[in-house]
Protein backbone atom coordinates (compact mmCIF):
# COMPACT_ATOMS: atom_id res chain seq x y z
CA UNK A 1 0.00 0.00 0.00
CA UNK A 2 2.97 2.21 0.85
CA UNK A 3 4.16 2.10 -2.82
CA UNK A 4 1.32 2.44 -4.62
CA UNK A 5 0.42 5.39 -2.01
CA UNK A 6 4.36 6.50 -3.12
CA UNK A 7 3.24 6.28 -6.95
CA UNK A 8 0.53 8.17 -6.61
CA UNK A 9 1.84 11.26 -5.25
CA UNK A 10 4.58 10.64 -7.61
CA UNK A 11 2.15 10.82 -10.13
CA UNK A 12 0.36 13.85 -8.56
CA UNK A 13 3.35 16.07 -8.70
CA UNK A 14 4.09 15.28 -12.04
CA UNK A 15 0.87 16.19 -13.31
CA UNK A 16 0.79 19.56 -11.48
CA UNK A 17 4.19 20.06 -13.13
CA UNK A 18 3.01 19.91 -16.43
CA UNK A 19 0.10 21.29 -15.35
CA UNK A 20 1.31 24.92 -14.56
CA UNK A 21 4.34 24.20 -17.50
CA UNK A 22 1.33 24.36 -19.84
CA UNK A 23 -0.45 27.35 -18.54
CA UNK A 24 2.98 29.14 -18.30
CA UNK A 25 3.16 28.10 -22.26
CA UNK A 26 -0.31 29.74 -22.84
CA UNK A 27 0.05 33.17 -21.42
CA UNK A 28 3.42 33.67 -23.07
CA UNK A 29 2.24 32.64 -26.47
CA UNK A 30 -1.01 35.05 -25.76
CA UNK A 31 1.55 37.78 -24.82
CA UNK A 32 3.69 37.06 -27.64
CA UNK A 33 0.30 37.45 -30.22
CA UNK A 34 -1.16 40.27 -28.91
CA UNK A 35 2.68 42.38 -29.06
CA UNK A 36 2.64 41.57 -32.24
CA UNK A 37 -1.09 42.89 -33.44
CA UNK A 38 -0.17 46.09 -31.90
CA UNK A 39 3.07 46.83 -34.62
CA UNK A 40 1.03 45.94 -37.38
CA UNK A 41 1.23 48.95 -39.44
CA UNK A 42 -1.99 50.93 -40.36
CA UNK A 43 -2.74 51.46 -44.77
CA UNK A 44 -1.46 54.93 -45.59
CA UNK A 45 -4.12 56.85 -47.44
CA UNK A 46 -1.46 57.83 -50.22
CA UNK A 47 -3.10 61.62 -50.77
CA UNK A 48 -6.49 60.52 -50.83
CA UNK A 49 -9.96 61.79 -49.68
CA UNK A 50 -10.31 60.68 -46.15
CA UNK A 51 -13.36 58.37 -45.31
CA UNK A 52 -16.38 59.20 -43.84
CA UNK A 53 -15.17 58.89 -40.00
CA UNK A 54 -11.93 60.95 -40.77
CA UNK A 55 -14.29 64.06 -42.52
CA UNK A 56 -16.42 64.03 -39.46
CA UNK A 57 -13.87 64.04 -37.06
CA UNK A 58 -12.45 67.03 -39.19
CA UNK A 59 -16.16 68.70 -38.25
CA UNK A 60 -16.17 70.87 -35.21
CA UNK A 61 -19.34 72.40 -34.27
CA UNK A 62 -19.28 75.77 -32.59
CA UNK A 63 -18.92 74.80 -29.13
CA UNK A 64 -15.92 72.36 -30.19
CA UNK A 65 -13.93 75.19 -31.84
CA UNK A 66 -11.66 77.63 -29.69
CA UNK A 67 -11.44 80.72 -30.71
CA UNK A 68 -8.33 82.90 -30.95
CA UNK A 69 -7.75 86.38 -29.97
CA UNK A 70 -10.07 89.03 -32.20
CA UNK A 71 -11.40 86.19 -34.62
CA UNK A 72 -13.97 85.94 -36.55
CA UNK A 73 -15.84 82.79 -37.01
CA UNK A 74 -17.10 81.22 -40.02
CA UNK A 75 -19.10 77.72 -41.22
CA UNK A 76 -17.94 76.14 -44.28
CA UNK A 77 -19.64 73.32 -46.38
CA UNK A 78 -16.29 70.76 -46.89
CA UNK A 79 -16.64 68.08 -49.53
CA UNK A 80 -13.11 66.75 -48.67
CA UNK A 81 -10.01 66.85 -47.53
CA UNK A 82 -6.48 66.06 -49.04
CA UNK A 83 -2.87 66.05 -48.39
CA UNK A 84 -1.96 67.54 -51.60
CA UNK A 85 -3.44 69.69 -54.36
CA UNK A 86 -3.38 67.69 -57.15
CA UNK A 87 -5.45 65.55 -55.50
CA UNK A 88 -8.08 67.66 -54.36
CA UNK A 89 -8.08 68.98 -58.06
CA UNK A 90 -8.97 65.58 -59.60
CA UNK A 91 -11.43 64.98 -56.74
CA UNK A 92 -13.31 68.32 -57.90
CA UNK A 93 -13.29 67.23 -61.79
CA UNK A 94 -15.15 63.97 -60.84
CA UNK A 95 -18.56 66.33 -60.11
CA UNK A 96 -19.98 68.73 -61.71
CA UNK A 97 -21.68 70.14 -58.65
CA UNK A 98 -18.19 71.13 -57.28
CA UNK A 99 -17.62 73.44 -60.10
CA UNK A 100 -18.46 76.29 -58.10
CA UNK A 101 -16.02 75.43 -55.08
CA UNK A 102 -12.61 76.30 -54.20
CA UNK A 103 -9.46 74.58 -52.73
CA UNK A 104 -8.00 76.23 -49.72
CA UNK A 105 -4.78 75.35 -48.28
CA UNK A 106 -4.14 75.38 -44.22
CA UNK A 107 -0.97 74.28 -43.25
CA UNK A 108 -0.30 71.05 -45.03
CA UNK A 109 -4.02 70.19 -45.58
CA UNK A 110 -5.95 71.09 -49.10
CA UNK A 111 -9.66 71.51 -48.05
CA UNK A 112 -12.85 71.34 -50.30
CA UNK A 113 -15.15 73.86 -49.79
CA UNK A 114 -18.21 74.70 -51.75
CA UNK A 115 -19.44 77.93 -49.57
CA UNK A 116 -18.83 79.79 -46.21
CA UNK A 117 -21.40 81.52 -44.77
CA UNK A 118 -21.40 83.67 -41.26
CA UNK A 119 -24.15 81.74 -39.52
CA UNK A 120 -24.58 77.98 -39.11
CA UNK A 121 -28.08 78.09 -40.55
CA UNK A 122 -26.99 79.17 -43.92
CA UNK A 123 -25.20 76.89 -45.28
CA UNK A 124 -26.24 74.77 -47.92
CA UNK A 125 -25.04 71.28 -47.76
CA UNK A 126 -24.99 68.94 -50.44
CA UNK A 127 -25.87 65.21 -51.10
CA UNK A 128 -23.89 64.43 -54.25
CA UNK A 129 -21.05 64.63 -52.98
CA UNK A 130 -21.84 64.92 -49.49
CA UNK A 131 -20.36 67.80 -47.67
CA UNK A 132 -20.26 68.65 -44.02
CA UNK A 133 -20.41 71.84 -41.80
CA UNK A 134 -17.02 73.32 -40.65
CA UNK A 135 -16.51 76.12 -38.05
CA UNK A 136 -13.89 77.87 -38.47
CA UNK A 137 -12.19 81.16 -37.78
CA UNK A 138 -10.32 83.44 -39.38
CA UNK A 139 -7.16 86.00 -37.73
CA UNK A 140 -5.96 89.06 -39.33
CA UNK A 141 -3.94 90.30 -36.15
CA UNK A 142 -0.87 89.70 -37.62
CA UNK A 143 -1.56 91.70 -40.96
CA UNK A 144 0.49 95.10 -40.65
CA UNK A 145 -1.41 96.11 -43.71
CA UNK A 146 -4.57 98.10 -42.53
CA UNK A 147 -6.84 97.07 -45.72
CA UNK A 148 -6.09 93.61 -45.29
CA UNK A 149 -6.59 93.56 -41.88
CA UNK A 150 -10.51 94.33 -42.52
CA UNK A 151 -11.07 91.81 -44.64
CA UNK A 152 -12.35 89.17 -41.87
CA UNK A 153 -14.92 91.99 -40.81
CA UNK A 154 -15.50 92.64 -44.87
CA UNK A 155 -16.12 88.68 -44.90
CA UNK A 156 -18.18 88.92 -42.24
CA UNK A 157 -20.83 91.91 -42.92
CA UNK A 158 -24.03 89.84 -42.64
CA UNK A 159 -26.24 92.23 -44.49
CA UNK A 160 -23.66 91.80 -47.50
CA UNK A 161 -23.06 95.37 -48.46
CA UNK A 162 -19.06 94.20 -48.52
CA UNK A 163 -19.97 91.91 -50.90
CA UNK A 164 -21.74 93.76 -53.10
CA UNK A 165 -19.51 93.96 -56.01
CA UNK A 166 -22.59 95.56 -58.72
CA UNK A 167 -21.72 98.70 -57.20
CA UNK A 168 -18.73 100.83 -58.78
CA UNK A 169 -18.17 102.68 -55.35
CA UNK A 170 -14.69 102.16 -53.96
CA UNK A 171 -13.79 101.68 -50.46
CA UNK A 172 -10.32 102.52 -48.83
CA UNK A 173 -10.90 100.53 -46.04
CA UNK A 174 -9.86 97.43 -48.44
CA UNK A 175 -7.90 96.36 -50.63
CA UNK A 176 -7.37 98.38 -54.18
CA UNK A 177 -8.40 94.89 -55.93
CA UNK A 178 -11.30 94.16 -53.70
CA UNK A 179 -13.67 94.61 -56.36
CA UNK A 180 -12.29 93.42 -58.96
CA UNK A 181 -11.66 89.95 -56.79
CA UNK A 182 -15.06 90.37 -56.38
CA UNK A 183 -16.50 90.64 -59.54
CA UNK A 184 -14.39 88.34 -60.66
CA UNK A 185 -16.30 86.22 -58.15
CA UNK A 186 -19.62 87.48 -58.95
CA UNK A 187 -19.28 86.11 -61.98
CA UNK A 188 -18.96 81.97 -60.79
CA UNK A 189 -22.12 82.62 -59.00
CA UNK A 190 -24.88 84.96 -57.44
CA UNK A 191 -24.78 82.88 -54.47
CA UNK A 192 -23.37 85.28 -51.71
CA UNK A 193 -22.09 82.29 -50.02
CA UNK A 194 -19.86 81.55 -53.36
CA UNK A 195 -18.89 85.05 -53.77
CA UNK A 196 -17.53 84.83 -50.05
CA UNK A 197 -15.57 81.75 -50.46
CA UNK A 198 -13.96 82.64 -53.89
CA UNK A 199 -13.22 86.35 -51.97
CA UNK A 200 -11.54 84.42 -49.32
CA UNK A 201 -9.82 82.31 -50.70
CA UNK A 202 -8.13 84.41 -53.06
CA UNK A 203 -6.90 86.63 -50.04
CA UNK A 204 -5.89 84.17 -47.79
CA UNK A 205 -4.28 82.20 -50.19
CA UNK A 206 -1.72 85.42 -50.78
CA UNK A 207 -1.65 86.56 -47.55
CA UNK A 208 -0.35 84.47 -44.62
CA UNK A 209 -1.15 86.76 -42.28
CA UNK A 210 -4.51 86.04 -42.58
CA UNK A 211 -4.37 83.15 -40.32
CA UNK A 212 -7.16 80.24 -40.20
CA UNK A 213 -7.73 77.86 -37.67
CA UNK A 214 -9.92 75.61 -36.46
């Protein structure tokens, strides 16, 4: 009885031996797996449009948005966003509802925008392709230039009388080429919207002290 009792605990041991040798095994091939799944590198977008979660995460509202020092706050209607222009060009050629809209560059970003408008409520979105609200704002503090440093408060006259480019009256509060910009704008469409976008864009693409930010 003593031997077999002897065999039997010989036999117990061994099997808790191999028991926790096992488990041991386990957790270090588990830890070894899930290392590995966390290097896996994420697919590059190579230029491209972002998807659908990417553009809305680019969409602050108006609480989301800080605002810097003396800005003034805008809402654009964004069909897209690339990393370079060519891109955003060839994106725009695909339809012909983006034929009014305009590329604008911030920082290394080339954004799609079909209109800006001063309140949230007036801009149009649209469905083909499908652009989204985004609040933005725009700085002219560092703009030594007085004429340019108006144009955020020309861009943001809500009863329009800025924009109103039918009228041959000049104003020296802006810049010498403000109306012609502008009825060179007037002329892609009567949408005041439009005429804002194509007005900014022009500007802040040639002045980088006209600051945007988001």
């Amino acid at each position: 009885m003593k031997i077999v009792s002897r065999v039997m605990k010989k036999q117990i041991v061994r099997a808790m031996v191999i028991g926790g040798f096992v488990g041991l095994l386990g957790v270090a091939i588990f830890l070894g797996m899930l290392q590995a799944s966390t290097q896996i590198p994420l697919p590059k977008n190579n230029g491209g449009v972002a998807n659908q979660q990417s553009q809305e995460e680019t969409v602050p509202t108006a609480s989301g948005t800080t605002n810097p020092a003396n800005a003034t706050m805008f809402f654009a209607s964004q069909a897209g966003v690339y990393s370079n222009y060519e891109s955003a060009s060839a994106f725009m050629a695909e339809y012909p509802s983006l034929k009014e809209s305009a590329i604008v560059q911030v920082e290394d970003k080339y954004y799609i925008w079909t209109g800006i408008a001063t309140e949230e409520n007036q801009l149009e979105l649209l469905q083909d392709p499908a652009t989204f609200k985004k609040a933005f704002y725009m700085s002219s503090e560092s703009c030594k230039e007085p004429t340019l440093a108006e144009i955020p408060t020309a861009l943001a006259d809500k009863e329009g009388k800025k924009l109103n480019f039918k009228e041959n009256a000049k104003d020296s509060t802006l810049p010498e080429d403000w109306s012609t910009i502008g009825k060179a704008a007037s002329t892609i469409s009567n949408d005041l919207n439009i005429i804002r976008l194509h007005v900014f864009a022009h500007y802040q693409s040639k002045n980088t002290c006209l600051q945007v930010t988001f």
